[in-house]
Protein backbone atom coordinates (compact mmCIF):
# COMPACT_ATOMS: atom_id res chain seq x y z
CA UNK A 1 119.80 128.58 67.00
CA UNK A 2 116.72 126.66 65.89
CA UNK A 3 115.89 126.55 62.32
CA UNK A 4 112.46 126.78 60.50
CA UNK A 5 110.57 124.50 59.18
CA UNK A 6 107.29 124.29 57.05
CA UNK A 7 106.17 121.21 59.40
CA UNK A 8 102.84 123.40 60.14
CA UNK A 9 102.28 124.94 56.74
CA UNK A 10 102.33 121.15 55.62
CA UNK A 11 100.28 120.14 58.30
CA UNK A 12 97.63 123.06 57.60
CA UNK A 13 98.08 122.37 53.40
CA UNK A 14 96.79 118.65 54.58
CA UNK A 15 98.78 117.89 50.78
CA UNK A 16 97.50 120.52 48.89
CA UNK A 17 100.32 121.87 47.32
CA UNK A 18 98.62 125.07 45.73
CA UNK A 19 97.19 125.85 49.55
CA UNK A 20 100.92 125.67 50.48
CA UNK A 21 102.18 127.87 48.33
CA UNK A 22 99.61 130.55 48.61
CA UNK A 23 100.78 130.62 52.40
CA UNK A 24 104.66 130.64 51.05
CA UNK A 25 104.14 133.20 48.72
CA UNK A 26 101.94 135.19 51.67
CA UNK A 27 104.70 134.76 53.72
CA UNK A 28 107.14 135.73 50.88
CA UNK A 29 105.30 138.83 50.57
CA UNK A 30 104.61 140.07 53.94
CA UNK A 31 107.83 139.11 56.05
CA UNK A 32 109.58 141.78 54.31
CA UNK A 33 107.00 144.15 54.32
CA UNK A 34 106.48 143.81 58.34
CA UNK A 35 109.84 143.99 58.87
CA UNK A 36 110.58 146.87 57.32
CA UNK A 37 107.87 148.48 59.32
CA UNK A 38 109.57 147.15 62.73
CA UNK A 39 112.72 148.59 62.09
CA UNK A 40 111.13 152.01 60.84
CA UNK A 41 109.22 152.13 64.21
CA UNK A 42 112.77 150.97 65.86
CA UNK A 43 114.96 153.35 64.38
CA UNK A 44 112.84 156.04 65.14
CA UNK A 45 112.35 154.91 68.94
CA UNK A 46 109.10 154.17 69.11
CA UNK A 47 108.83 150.79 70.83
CA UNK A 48 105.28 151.16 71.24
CA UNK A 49 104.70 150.50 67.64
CA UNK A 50 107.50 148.63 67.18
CA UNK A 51 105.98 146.19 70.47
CA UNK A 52 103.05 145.88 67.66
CA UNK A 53 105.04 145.10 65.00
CA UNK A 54 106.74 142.18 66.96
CA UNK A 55 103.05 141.12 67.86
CA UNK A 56 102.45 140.39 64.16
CA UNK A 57 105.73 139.25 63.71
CA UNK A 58 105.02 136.26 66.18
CA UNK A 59 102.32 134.79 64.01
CA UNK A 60 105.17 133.89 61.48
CA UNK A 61 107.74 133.17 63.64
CA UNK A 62 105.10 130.33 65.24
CA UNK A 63 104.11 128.95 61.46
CA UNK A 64 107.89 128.07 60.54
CA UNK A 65 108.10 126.23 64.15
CA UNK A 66 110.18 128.18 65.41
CA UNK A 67 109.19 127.83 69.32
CA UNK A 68 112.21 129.02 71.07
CA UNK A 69 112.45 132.05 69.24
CA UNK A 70 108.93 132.91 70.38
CA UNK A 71 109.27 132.65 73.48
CA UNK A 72 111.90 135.56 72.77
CA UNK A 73 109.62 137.70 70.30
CA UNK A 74 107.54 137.25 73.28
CA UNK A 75 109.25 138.65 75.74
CA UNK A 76 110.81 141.52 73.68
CA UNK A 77 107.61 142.21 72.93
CA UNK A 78 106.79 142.74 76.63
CA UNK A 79 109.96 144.67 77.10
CA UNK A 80 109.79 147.18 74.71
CA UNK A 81 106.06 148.22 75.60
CA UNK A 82 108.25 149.13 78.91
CA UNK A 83 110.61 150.85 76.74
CA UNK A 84 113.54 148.23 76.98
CA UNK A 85 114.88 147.24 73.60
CA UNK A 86 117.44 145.00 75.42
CA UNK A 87 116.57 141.85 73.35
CA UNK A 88 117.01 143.78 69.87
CA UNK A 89 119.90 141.74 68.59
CA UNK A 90 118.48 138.30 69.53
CA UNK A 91 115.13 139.71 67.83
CA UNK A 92 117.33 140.89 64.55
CA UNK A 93 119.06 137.29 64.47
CA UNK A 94 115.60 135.67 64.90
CA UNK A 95 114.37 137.75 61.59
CA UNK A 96 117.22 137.19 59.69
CA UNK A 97 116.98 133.06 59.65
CA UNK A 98 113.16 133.89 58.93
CA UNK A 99 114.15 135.77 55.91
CA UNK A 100 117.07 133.50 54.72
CA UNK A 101 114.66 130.64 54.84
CA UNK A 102 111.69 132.19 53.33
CA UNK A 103 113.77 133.28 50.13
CA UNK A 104 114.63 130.03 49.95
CA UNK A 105 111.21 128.19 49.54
């Protein structure tokens, strides 16, 4: 599996460190927060909501460069405004490096 980087978070920060970690500690705040929401909407089967929640989740998964994974968030996206959750696990794995990354910046 890929792994995250800050390469676009530098790249918007242009090397200003207290612009970069405003959008860490944004990050460090919301990630959580949206997730929590996704699997709320997931757990109580509502993949329209949950299709939503991916939606915003794609932002971050984009600004830690993580393009493959996209592509996926993408797609599940897609699939579970047809009510298919079939990419759910890849999704979950795709979360969880976000998370174990963004704890440790």
């Amino acid at each position: 599996m890929e792994k995250p980087n800050t390469n676009y978070i530098d790249e918007l920060a242009e090397n200003d460190a207290d612009f970069k970690t405003k959008i860490i500690d944004i990050l460090k705040s919301e990630l959580p927060q949206e997730i929590e929401i996704y699997n709320n909407f997931i757990s109580s089967n509502d993949l329209i909501n949950a299709s939503l929640c991916v939606h915003k989740l794609k932002h971050k998964i984009s600004i830690l460069g993580l393009e493959k994974s996209y592509y996926i968030a993408e797609d599940f996206e897609k699939n579970l405004r047809k009510h298919n959750a079939d990419l759910h696990s890849d999704f979950n794995n795709i979360l969880t490096v976000m998370m174990n990354f963004v704890n440790q910046l």
